[in-house]
PDB file of N, CA and C in Angstrom:
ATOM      1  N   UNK A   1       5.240  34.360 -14.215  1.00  0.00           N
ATOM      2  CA  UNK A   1       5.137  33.149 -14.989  1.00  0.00           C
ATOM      3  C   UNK A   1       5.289  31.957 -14.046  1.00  0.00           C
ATOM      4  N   UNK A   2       4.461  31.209 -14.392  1.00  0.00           N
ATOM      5  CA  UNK A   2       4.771  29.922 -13.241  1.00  0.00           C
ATOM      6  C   UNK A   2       5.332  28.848 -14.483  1.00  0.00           C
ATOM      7  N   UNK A   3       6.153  27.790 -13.146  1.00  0.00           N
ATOM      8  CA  UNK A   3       6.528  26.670 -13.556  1.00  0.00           C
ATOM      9  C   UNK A   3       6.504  25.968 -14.353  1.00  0.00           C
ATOM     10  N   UNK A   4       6.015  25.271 -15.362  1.00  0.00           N
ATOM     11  CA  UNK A   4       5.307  23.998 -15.494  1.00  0.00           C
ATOM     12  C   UNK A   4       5.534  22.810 -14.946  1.00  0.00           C
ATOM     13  N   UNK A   5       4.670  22.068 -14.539  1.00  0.00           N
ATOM     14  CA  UNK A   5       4.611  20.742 -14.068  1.00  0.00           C
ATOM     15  C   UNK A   5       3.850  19.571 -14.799  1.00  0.00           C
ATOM     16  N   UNK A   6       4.759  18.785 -15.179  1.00  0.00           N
ATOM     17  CA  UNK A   6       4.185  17.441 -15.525  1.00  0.00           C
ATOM     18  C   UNK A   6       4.930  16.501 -15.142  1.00  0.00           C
ATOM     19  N   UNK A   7       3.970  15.136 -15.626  1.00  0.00           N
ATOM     20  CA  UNK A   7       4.007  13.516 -15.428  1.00  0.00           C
ATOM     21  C   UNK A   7       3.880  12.705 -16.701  1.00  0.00           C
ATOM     22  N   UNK A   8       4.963  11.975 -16.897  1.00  0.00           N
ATOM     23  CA  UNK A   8       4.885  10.900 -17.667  1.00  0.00           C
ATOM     24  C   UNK A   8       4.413  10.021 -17.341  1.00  0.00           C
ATOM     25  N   UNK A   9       3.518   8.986 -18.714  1.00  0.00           N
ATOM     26  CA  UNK A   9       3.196   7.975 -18.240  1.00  0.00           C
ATOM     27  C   UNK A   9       4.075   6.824 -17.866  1.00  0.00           C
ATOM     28  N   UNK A  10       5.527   7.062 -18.240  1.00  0.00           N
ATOM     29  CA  UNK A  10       6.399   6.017 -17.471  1.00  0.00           C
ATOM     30  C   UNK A  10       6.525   6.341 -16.550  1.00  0.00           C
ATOM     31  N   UNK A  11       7.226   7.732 -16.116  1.00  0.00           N
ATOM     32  CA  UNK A  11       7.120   7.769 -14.907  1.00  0.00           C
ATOM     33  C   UNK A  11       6.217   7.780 -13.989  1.00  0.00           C
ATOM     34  N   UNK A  12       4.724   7.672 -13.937  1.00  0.00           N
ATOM     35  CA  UNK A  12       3.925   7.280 -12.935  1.00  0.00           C
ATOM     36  C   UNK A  12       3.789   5.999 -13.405  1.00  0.00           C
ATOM     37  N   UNK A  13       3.971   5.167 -14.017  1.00  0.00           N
ATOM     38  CA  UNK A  13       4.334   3.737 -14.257  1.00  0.00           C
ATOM     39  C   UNK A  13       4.891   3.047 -12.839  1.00  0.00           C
ATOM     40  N   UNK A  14       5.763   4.035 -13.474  1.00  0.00           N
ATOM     41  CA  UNK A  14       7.366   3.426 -12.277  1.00  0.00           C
ATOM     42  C   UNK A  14       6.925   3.581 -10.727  1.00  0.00           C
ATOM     43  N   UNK A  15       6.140   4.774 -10.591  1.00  0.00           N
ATOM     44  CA  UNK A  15       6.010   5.511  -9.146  1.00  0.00           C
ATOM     45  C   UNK A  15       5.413   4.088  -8.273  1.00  0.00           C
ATOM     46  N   UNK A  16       3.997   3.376  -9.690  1.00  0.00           N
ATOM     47  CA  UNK A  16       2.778   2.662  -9.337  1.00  0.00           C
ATOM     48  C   UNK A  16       3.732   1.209  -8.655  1.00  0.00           C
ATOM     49  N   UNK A  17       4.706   0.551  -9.770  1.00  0.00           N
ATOM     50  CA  UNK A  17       5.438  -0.354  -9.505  1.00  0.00           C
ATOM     51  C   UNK A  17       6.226  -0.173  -8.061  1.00  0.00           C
ATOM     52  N   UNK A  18       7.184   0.735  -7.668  1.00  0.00           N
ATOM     53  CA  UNK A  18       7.437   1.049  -6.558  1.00  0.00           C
ATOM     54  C   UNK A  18       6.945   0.571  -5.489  1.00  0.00           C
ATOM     55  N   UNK A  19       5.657   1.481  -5.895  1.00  0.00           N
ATOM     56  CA  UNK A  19       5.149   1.362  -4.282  1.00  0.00           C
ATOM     57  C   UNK A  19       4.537  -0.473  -3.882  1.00  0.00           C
ATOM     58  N   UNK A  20       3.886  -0.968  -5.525  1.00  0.00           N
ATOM     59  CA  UNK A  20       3.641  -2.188  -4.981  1.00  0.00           C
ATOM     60  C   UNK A  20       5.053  -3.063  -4.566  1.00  0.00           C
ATOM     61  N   UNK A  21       5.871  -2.788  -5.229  1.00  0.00           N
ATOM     62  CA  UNK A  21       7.463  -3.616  -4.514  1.00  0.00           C
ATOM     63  C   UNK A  21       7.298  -3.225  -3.018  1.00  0.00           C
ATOM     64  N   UNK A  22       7.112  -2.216  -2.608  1.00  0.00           N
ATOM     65  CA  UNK A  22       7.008  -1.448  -1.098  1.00  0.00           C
ATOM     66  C   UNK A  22       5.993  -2.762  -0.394  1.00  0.00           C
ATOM     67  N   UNK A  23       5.088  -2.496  -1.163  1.00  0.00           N
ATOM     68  CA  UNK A  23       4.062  -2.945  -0.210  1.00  0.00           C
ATOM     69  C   UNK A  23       4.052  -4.369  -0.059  1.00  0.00           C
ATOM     70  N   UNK A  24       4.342  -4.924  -1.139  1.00  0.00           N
ATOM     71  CA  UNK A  24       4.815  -6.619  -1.161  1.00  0.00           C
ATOM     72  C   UNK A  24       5.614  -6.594   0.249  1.00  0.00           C
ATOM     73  N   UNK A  25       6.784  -6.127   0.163  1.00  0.00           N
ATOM     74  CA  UNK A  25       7.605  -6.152   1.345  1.00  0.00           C
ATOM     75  C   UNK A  25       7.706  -6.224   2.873  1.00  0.00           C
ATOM     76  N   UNK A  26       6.663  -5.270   3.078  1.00  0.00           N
ATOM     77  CA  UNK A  26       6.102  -4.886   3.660  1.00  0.00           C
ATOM     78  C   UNK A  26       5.067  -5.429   4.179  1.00  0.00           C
ATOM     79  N   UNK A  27       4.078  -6.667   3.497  1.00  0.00           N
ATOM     80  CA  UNK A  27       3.085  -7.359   3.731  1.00  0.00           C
ATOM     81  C   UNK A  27       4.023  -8.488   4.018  1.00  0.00           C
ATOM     82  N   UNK A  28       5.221  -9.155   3.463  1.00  0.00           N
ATOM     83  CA  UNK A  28       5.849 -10.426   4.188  1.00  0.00           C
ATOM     84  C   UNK A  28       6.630 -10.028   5.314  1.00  0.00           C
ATOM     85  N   UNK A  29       7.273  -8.789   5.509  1.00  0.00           N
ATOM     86  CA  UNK A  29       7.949  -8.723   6.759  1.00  0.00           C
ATOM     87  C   UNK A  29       6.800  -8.956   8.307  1.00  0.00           C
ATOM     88  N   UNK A  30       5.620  -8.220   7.704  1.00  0.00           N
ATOM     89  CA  UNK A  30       4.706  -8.222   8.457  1.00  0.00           C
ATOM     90  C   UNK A  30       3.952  -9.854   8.942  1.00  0.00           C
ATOM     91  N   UNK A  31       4.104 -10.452   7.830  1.00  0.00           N
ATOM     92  CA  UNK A  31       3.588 -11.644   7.969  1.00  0.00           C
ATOM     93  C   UNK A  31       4.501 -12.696   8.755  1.00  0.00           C
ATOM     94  N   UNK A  32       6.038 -12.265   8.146  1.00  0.00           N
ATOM     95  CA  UNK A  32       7.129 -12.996   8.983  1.00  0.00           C
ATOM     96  C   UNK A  32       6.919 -13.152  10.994  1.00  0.00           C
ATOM     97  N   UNK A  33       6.918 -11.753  11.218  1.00  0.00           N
ATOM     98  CA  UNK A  33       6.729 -11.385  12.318  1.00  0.00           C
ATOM     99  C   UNK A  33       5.598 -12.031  13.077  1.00  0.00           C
ATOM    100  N   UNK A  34       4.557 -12.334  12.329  1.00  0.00           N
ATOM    101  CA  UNK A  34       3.649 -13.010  13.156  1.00  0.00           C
ATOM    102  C   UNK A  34       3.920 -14.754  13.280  1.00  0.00           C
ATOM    103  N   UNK A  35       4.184 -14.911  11.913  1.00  0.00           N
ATOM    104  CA  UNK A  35       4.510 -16.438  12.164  1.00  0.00           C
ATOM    105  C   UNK A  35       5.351 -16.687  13.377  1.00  0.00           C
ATOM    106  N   UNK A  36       6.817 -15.647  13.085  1.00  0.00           N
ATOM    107  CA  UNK A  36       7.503 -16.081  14.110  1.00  0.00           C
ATOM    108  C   UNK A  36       7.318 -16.113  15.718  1.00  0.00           C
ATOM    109  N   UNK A  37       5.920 -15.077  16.082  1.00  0.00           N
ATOM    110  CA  UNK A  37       5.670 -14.904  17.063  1.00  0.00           C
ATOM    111  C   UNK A  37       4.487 -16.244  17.365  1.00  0.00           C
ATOM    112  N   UNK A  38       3.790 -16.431  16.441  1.00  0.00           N
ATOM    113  CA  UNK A  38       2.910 -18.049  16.761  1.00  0.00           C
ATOM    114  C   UNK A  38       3.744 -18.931  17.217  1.00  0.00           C
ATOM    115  N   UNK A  39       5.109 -18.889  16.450  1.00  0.00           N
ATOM    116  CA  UNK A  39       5.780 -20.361  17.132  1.00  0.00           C
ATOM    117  C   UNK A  39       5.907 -20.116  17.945  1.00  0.00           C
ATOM    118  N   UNK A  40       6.906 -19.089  18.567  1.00  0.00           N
ATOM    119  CA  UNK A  40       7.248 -18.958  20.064  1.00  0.00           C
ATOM    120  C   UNK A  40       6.394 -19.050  21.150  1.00  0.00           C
ATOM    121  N   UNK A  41       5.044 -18.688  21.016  1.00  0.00           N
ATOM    122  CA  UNK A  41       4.038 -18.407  21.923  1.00  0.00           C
ATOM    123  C   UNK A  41       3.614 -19.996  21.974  1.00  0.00           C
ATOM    124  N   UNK A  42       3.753 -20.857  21.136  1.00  0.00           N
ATOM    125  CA  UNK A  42       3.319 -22.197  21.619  1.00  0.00           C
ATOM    126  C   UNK A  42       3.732 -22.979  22.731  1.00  0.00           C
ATOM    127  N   UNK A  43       5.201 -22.625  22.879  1.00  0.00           N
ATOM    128  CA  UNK A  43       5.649 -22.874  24.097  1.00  0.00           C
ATOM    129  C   UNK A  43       5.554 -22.130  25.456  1.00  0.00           C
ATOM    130  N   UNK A  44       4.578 -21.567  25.186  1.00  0.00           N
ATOM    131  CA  UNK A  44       4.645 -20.551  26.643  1.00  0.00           C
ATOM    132  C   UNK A  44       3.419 -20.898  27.228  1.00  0.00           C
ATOM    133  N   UNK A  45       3.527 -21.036  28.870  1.00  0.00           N
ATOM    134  CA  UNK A  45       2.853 -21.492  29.661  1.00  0.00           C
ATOM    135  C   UNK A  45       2.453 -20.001  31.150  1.00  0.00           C
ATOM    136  N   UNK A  46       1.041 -20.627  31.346  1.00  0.00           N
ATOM    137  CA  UNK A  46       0.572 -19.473  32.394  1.00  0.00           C
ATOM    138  C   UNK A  46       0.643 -18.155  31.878  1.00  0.00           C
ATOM    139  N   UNK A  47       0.984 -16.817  32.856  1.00  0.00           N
ATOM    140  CA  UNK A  47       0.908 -15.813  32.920  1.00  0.00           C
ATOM    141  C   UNK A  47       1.827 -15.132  31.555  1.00  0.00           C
ATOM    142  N   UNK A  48       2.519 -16.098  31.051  1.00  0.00           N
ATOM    143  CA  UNK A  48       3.317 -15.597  30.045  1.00  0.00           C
ATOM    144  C   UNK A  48       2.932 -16.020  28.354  1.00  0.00           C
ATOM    145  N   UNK A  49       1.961 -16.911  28.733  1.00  0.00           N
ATOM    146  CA  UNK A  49       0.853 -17.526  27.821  1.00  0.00           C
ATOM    147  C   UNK A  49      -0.105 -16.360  27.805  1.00  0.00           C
ATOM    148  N   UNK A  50      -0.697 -16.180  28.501  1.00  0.00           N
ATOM    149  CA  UNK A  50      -2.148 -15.084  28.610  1.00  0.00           C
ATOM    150  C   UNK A  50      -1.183 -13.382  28.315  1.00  0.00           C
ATOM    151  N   UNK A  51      -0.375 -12.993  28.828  1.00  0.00           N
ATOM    152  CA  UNK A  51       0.458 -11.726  28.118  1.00  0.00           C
ATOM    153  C   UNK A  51       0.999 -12.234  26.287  1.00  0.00           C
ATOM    154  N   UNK A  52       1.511 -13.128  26.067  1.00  0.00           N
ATOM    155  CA  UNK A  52       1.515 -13.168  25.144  1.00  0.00           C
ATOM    156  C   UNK A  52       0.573 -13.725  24.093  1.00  0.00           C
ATOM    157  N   UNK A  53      -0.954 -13.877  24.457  1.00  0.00           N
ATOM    158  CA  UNK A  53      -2.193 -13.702  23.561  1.00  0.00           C
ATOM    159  C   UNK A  53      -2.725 -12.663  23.521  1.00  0.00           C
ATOM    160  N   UNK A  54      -2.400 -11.498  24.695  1.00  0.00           N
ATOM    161  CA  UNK A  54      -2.917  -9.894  24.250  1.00  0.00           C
ATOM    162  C   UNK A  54      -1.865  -9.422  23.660  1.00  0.00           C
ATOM    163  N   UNK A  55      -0.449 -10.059  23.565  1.00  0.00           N
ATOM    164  CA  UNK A  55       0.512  -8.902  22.233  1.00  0.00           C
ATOM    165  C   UNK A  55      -0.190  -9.426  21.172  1.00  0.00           C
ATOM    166  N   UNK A  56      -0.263 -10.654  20.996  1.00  0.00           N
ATOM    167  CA  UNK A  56      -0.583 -11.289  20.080  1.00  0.00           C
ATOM    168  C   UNK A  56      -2.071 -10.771  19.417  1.00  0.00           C
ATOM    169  N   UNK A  57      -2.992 -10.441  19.971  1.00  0.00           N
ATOM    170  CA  UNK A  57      -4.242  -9.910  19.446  1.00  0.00           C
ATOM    171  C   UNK A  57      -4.023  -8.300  19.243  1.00  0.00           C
ATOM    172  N   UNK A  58      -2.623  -7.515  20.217  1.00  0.00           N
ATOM    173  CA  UNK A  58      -2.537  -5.902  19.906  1.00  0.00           C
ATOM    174  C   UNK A  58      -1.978  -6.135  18.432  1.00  0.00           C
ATOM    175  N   UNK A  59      -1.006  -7.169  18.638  1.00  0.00           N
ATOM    176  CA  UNK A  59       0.138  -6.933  16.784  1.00  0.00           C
ATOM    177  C   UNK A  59      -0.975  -7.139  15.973  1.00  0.00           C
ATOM    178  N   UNK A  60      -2.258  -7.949  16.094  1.00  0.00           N
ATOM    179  CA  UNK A  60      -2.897  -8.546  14.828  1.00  0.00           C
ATOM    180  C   UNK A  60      -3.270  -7.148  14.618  1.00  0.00           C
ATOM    181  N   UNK A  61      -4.752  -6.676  15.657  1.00  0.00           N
ATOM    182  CA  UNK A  61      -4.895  -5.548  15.482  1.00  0.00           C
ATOM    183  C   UNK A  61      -3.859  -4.359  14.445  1.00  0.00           C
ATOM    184  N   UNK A  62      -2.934  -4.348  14.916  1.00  0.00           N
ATOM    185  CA  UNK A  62      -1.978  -2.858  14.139  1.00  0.00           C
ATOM    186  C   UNK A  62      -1.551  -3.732  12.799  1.00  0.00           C
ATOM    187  N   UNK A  63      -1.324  -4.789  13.083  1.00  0.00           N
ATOM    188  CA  UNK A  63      -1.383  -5.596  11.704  1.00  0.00           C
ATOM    189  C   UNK A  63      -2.197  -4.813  10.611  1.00  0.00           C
ATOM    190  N   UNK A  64      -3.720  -5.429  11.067  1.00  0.00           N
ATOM    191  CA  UNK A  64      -4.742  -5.020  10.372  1.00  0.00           C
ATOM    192  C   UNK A  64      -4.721  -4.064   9.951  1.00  0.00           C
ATOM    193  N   UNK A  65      -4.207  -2.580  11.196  1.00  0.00           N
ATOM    194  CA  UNK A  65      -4.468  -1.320  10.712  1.00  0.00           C
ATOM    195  C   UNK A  65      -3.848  -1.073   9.478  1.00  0.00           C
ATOM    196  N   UNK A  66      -2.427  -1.127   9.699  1.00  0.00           N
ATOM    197  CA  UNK A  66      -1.661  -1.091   8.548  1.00  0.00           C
ATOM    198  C   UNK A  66      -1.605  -1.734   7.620  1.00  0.00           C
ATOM    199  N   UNK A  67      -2.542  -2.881   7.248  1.00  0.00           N
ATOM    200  CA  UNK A  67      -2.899  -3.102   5.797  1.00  0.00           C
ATOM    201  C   UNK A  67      -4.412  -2.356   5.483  1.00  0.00           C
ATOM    202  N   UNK A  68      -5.031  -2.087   6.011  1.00  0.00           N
ATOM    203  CA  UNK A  68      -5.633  -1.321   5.829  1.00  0.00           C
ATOM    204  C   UNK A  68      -5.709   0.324   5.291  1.00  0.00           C
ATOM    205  N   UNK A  69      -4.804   0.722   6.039  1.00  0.00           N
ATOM    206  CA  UNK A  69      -3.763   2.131   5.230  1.00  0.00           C
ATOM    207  C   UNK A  69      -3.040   1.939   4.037  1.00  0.00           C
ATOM    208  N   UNK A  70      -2.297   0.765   4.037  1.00  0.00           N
ATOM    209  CA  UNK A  70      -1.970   0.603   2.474  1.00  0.00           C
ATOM    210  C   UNK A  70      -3.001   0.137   1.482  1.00  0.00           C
ATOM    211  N   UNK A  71      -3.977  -0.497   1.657  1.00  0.00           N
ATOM    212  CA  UNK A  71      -4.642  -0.653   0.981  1.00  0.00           C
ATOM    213  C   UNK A  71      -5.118   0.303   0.140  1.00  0.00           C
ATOM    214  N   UNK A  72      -5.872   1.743   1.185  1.00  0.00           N
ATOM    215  CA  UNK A  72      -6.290   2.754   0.713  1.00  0.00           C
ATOM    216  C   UNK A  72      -5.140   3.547   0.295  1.00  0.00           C
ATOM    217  N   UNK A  73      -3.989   3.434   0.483  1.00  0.00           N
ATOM    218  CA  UNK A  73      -2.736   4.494  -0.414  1.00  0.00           C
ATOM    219  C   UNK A  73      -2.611   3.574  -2.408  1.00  0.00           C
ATOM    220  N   UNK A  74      -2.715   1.968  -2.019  1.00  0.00           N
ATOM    221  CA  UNK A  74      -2.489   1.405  -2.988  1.00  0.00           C
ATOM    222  C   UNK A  74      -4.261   2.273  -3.834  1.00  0.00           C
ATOM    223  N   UNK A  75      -4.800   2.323  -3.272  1.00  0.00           N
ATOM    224  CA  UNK A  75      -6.245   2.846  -4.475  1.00  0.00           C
ATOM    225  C   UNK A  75      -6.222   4.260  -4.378  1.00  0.00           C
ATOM    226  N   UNK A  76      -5.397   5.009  -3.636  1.00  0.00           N
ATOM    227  CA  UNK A  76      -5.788   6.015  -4.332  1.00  0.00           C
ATOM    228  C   UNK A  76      -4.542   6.441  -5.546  1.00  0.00           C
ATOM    229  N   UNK A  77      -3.350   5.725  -5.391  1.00  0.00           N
ATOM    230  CA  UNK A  77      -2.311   5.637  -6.228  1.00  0.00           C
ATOM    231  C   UNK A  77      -2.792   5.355  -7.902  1.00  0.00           C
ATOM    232  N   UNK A  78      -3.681   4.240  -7.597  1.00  0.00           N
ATOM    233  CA  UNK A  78      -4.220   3.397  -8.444  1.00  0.00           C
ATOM    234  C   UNK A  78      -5.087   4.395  -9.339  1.00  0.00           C
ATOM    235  N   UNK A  79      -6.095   4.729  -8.236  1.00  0.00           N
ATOM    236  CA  UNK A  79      -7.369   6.109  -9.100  1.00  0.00           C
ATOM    237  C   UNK A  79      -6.610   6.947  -9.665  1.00  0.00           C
ATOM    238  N   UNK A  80      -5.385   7.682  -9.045  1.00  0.00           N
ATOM    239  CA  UNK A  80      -4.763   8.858  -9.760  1.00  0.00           C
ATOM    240  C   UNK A  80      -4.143   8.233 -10.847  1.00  0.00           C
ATOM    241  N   UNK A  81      -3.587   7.305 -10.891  1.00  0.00           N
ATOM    242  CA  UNK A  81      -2.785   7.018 -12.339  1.00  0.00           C
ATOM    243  C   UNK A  81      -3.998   6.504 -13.168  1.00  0.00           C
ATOM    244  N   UNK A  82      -5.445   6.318 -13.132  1.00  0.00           N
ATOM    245  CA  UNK A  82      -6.675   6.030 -13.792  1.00  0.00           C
ATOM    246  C   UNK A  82      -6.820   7.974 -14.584  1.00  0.00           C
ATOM    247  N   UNK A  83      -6.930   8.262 -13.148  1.00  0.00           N
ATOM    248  CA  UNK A  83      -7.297   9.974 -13.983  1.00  0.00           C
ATOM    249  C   UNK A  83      -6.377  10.432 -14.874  1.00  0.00           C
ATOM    250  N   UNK A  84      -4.910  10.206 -14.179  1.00  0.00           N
ATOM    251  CA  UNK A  84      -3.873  10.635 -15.314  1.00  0.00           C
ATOM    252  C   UNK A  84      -4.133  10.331 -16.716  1.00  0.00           C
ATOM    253  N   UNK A  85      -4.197   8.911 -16.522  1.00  0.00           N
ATOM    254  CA  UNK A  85      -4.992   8.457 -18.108  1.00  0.00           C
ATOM    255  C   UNK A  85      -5.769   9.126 -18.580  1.00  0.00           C
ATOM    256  N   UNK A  86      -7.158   9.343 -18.118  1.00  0.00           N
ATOM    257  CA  UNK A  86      -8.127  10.122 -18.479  1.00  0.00           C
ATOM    258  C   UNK A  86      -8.120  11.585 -18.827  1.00  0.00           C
ATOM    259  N   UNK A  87      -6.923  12.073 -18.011  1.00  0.00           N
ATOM    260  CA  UNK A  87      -7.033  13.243 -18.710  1.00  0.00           C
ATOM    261  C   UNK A  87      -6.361  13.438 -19.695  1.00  0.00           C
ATOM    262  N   UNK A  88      -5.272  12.929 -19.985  1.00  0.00           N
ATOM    263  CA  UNK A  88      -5.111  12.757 -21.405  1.00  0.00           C
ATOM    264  C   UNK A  88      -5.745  12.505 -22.309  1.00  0.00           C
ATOM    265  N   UNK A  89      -6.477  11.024 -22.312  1.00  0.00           N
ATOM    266  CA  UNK A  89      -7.585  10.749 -23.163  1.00  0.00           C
ATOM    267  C   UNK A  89      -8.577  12.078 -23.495  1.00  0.00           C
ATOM    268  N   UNK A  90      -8.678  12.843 -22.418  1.00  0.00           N
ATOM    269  CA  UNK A  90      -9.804  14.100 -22.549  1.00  0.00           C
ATOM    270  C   UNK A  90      -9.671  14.856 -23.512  1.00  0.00           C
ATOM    271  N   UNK A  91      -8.077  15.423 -23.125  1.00  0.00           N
ATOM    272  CA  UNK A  91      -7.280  16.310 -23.939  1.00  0.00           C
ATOM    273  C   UNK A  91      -7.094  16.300 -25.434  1.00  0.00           C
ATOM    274  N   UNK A  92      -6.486  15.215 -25.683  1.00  0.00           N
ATOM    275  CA  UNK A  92      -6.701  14.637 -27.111  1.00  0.00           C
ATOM    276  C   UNK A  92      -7.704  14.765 -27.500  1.00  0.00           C
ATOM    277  N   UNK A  93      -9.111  14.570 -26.851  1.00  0.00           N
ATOM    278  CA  UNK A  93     -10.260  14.348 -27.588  1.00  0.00           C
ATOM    279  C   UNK A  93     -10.381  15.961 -27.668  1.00  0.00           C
ATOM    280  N   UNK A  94     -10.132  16.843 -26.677  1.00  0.00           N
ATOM    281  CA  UNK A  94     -10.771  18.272 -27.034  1.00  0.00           C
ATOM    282  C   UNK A  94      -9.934  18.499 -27.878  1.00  0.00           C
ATOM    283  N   UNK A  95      -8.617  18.568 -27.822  1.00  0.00           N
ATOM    284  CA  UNK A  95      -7.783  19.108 -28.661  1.00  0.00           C
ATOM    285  C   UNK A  95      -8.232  18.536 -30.127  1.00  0.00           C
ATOM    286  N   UNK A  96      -8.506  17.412 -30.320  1.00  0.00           N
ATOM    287  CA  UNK A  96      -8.437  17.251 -31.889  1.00  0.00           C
ATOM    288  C   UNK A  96     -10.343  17.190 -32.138  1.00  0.00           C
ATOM    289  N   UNK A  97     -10.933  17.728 -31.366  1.00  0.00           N
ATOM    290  CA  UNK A  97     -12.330  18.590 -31.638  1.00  0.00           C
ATOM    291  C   UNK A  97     -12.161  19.678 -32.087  1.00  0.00           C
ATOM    292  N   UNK A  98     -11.327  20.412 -31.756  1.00  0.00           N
ATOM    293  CA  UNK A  98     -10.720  22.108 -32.331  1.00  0.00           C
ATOM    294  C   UNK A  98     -10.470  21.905 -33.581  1.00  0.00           C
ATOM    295  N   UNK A  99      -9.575  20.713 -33.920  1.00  0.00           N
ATOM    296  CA  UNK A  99      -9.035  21.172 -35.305  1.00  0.00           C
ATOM    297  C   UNK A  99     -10.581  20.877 -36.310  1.00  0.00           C
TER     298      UNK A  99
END
């Protein structure tokens, strides 16, 4: 006999909310970090000017990456709690086709 496994729709509610609190967070810490690194770099002159416009273009870069990865975790989070819906909606409909 196996298990059963299920999901509520609150609780993948909650899961969906989560992760966007996550990711909010996560998008200003990220954003913090750069501001704070623009200011500093304004004052920097020569060789320490030109090193700190290639951190500055590596962080944007991994920046990017990593909103880019959340992006695609935020949609596929998004699609699965769409299907969850749907298969319920399905269910109901077959189930009360039977009766």
């Amino acid at each position: 006999m196996s298990d059963r496994v299920s999901l509520e729709e609150g609780a993948a509610a909650d899961v969906v909310n989560r992760l966007v609190d996550a990711v909010d967070g996560i998008s200003t810490v990220v954003g913090q970090v750069q501001s704070s690194f623009d200011a500093a770099r304004s004052g920097w002159k020569g060789a320490a000017a030109a090193a700190g416009q290639r951190a500055s273009d590596e962080w944007t870069g991994e920046a990017q990456d990593l909103n880019n990865k959340i992006v695609a975790l935020k949609d596929t989070v998004f699609e699965g709690n769409k299907t969850l819906a749907n298969v319920d909606e399905e269910n109901v409909a077959a189930l009360t086709n039977l009766l």
